[in-house]
Protein backbone atom coordinates (compact mmCIF):
# COMPACT_ATOMS: atom_id res chain seq x y z
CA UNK A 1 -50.72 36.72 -35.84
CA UNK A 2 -52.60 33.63 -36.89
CA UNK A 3 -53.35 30.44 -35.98
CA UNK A 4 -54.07 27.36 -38.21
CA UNK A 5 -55.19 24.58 -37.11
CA UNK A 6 -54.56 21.39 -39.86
CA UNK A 7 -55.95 18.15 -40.03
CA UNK A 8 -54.03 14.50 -40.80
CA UNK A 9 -51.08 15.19 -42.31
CA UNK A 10 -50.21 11.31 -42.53
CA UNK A 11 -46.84 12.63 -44.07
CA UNK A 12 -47.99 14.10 -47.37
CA UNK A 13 -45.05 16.84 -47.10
CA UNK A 14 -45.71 18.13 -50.12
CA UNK A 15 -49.19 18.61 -49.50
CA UNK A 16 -48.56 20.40 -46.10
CA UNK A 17 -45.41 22.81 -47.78
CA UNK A 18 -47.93 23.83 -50.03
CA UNK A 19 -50.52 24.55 -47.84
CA UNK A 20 -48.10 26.72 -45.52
CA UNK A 21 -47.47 28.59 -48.62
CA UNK A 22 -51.10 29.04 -49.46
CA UNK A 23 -52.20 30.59 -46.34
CA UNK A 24 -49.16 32.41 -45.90
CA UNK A 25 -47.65 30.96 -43.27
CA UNK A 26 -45.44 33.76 -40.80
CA UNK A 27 -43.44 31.27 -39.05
CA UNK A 28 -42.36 33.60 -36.92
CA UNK A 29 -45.78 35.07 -36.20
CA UNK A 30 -48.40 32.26 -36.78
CA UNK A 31 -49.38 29.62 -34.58
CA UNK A 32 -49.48 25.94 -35.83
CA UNK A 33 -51.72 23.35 -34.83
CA UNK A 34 -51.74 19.87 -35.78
CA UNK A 35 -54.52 17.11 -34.91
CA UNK A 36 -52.25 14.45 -34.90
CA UNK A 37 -51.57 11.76 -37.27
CA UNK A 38 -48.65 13.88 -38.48
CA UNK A 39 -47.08 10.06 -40.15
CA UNK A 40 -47.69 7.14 -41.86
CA UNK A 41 -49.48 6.24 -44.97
CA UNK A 42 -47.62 9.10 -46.68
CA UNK A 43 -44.75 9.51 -48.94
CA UNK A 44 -42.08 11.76 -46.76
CA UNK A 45 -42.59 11.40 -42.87
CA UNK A 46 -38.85 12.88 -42.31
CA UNK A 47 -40.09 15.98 -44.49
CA UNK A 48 -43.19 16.13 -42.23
CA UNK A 49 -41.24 15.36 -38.41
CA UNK A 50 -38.19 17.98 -39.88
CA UNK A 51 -40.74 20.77 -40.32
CA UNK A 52 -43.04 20.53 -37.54
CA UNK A 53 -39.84 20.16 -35.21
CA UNK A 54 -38.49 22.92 -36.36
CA UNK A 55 -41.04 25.93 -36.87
CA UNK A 56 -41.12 27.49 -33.19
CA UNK A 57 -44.72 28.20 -32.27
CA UNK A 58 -46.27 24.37 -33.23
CA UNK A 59 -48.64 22.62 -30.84
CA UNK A 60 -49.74 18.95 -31.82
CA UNK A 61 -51.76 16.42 -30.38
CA UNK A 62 -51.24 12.41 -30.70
CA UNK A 63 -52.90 10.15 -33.36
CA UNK A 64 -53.36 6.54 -33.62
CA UNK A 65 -50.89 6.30 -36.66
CA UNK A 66 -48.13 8.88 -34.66
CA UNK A 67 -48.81 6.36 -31.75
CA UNK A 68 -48.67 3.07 -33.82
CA UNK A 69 -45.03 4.46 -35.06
CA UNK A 70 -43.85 4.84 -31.47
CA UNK A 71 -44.95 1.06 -30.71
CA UNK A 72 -43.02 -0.17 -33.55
CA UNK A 73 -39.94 2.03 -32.35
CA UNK A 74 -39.77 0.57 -29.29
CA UNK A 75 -40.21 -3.21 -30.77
CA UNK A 76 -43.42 -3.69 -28.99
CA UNK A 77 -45.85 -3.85 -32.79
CA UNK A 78 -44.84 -5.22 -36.27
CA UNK A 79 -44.49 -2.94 -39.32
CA UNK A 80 -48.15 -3.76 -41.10
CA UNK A 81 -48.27 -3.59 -44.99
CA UNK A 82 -49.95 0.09 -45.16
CA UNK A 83 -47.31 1.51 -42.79
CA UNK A 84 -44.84 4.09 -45.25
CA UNK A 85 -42.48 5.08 -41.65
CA UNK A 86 -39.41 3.08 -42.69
CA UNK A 87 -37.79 6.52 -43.55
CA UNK A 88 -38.47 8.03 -39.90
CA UNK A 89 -37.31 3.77 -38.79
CA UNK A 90 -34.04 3.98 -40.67
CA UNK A 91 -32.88 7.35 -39.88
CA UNK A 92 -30.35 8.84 -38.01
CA UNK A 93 -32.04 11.07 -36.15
CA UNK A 94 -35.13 8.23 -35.50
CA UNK A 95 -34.49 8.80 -31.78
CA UNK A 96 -35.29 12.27 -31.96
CA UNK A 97 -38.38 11.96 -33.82
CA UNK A 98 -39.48 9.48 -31.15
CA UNK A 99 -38.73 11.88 -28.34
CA UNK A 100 -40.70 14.41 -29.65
CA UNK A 101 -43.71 12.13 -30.70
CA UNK A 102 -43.51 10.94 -26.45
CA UNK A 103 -43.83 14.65 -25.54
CA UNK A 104 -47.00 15.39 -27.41
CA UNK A 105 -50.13 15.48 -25.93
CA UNK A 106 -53.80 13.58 -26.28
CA UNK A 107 -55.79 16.34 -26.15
CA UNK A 108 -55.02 20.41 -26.41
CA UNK A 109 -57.28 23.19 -24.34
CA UNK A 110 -57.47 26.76 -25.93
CA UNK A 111 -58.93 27.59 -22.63
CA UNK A 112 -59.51 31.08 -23.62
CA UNK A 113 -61.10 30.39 -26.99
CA UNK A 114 -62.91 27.78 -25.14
CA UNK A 115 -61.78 24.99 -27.82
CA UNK A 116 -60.08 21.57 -27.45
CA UNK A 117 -57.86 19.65 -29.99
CA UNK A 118 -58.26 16.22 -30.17
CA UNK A 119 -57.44 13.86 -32.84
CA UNK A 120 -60.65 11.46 -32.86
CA UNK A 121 -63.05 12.78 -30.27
CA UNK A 122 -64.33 13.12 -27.11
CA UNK A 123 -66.30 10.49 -25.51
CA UNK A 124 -69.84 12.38 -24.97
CA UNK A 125 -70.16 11.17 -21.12
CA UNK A 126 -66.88 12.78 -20.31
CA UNK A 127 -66.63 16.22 -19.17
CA UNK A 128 -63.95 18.61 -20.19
CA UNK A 129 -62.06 18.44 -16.96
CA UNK A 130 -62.38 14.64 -16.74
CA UNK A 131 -60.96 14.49 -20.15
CA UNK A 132 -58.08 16.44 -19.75
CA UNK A 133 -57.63 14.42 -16.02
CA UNK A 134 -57.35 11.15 -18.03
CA UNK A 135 -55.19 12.34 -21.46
CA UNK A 136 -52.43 13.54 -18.63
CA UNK A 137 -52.47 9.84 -17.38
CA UNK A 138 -51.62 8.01 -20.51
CA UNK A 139 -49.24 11.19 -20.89
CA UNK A 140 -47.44 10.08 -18.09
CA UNK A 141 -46.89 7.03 -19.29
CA UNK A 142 -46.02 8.08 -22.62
CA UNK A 143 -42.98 10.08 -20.98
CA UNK A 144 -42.26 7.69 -18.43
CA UNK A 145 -38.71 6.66 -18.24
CA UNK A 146 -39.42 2.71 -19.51
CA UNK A 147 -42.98 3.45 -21.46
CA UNK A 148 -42.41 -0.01 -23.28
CA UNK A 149 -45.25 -1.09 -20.79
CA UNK A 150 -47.75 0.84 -22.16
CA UNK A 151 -46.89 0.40 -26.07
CA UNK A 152 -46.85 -3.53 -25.09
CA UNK A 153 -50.52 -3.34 -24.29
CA UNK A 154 -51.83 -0.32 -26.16
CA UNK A 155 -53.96 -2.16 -28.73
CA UNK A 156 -57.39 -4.11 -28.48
CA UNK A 157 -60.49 -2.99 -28.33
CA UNK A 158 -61.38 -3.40 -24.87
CA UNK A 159 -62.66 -2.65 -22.55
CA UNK A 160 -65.38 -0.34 -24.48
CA UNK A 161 -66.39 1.91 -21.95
CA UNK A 162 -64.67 4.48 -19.50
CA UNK A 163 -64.94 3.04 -15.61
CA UNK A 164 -63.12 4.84 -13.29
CA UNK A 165 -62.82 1.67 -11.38
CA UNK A 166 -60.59 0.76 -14.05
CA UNK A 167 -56.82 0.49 -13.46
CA UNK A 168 -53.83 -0.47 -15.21
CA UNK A 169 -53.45 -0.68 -18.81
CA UNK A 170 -57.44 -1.63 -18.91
CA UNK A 171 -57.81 2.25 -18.14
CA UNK A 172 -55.06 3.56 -19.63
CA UNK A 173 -55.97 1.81 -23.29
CA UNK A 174 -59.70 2.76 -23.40
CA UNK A 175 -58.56 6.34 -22.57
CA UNK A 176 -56.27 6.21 -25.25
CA UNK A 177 -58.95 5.00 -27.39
CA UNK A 178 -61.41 7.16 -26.53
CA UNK A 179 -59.32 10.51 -27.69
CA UNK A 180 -57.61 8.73 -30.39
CA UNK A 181 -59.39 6.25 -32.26
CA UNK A 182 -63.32 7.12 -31.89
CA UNK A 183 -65.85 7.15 -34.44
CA UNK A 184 -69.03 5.77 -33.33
CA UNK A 185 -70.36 4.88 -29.71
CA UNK A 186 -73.20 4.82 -27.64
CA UNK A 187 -74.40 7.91 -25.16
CA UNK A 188 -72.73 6.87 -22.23
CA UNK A 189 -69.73 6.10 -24.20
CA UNK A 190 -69.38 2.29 -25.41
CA UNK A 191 -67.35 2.62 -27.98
CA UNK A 192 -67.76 0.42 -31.51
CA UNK A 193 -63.97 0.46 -32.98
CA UNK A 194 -64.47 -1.65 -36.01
CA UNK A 195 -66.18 0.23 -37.97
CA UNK A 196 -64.23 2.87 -40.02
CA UNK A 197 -66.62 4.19 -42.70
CA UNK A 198 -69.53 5.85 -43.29
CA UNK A 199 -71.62 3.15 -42.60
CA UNK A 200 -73.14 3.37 -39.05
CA UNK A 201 -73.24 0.74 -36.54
CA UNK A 202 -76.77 -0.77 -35.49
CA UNK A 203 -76.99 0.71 -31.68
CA UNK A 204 -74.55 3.27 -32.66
CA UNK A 205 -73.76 6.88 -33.49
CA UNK A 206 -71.06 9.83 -34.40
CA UNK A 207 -69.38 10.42 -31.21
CA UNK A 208 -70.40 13.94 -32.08
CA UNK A 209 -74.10 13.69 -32.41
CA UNK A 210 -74.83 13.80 -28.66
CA UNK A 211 -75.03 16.94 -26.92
CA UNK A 212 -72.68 18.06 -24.61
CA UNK A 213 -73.46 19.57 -21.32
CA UNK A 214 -70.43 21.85 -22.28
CA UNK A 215 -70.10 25.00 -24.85
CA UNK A 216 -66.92 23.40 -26.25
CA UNK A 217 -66.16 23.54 -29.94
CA UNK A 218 -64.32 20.54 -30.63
CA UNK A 219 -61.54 20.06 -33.51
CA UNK A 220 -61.11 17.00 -34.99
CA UNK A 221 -59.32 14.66 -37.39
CA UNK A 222 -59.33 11.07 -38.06
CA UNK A 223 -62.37 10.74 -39.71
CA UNK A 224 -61.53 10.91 -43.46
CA UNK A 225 -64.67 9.08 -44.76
CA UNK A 226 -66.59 12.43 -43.14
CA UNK A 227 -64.96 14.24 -46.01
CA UNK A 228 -64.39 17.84 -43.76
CA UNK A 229 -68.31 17.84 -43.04
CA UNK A 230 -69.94 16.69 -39.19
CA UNK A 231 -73.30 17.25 -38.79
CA UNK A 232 -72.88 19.05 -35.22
CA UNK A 233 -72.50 22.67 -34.47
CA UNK A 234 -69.87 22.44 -31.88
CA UNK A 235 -67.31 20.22 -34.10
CA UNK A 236 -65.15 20.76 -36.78
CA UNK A 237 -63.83 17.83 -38.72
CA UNK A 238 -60.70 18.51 -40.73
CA UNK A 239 -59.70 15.19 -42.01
CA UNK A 240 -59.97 15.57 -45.65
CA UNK A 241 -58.12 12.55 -47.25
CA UNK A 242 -55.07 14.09 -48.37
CA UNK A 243 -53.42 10.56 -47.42
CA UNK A 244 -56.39 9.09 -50.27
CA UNK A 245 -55.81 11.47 -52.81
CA UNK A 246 -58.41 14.19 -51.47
CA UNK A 247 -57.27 17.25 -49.86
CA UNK A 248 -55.27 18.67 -46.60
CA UNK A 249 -56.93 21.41 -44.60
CA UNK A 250 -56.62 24.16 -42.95
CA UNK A 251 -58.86 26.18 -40.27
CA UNK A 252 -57.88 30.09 -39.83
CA UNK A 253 -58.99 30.35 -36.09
CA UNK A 254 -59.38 33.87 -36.54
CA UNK A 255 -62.06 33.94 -38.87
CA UNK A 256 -62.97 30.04 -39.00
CA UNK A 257 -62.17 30.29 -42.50
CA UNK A 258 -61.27 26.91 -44.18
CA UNK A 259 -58.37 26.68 -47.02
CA UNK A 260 -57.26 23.49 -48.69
CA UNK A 261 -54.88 22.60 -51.22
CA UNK A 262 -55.38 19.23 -53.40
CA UNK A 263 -52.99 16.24 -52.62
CA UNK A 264 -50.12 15.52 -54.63
């Protein structure tokens, strides 16, 4: 048995059939992971949402773009220009693409490998426990009975920094952002959420470049401008721009070995 862990599918199928079929994918065997951002900007999200819901031993994690769908599902965001989900919108079976999407979690702990899953990062001040405290809490309101609350009041970039005297939807988005959208911040966690690139932020750094107090080895997506490469011995980034016309990847846990397959 094997496990792979792959980075933003962003629903190049194709891309992510073929990469099954490169590694060799034992569906009945193999472990699949999946660091969110599973839709959007790609050709065939129902290609991508059929698979993944029905291989049996697939663990994902939430992404800003899996989360953005779920807003517009409920009515609570507007279809922007760059979103490609109309086909997951205008299907039949839209409400059980959603349902799956609200039982996915932030962040996944391979307690025994001593690795997380997270789709953007981990804020640096935040211990492991802390982190998995906080994902459970926007978790709950993900699979709340009503959770149009929380998608009405998911986006903005403030506050910028974890306070545990935060409540409400205050705490509940900067948690969100925090696991799902970070790139750059500051060592006790501001976060800077408008820049996207390569190009760093005066006062700013990679999430990633400050120690931890932790031996975690982190796995990561979102970051396709990092091209696969973090300069940090406890990360592995695995967003490779297959959505841009780049590459999707996959990490063999077993033997950390890395196999891509060009996008379509």
């Amino acid at each position: 048995m094997s496990t792979y862990i792959i980075g933003d599918i962003q629903g190049c199928y194709d891309a992510f059939s073929r990469l099954l079929e490169e590694v060799r994918y034992d569906s009945a065997a193999d472990a699949l992971w999946l660091a969110g951002d599973m839709i959007n900007r790609g050709p065939d999200n129902v290609g991508v949402m059929e698979l993944i819901m029905q291989l049996p031993h697939v663990t994902c994690v939430l992404g800003n773009h899996d989360l953005h769908f779920l807003a517009v599902a409920f009515d609570q965001q507007r279809v922007m220009r760059s979103d490609t989900f109309s086909d997951l919108l205008d299907h039949p079976r839209r409400d059980e693409y959603v349902g799956y999407l609200l039982r996915q979690p932030l962040i996944h702990h391979a307690e025994a490998a001593n690795l997380v899953m997270v789709h953007a990062g981990l804020p640096p001040q935040l211990d492991l426990p802390t982190c998995l405290s906080l994902a459970a809490e926007v978790e709950a309101a993900l699979q709340a009975d009503d959770p149009v609350p929380y998608f009405a009041s998911m986006y903005g970039n403030e506050p910028a920094r974890f306070d545990n005297r935060l409540t409400g939807m205050e705490r509940l988005r900067v948690i969100t952002n925090g696991f799902t959208r970070i790139r750059y911040c500051k060592a006790d966690g501001e976060l800077e959420l408008s820049h996207k690139a390569d190009i760093q932020p005066e006062g700013y750094s990679p999430w990633f470049s400050f120690e931890r107090k932790d031996d975690l080895h982190i796995l990561f997506g979102h970051w396709a401008a990092l091209e696969g490469r973090a300069d940090a011995s406890f990360v592995t980034a695995l967003d490779t721009g297959c959505v841009w016309g780049r590459q999707l990847t996959a990490l063999r846990l077993e033997d950390r070995q890395l196999i891509t397959v060009e996008a379509s």
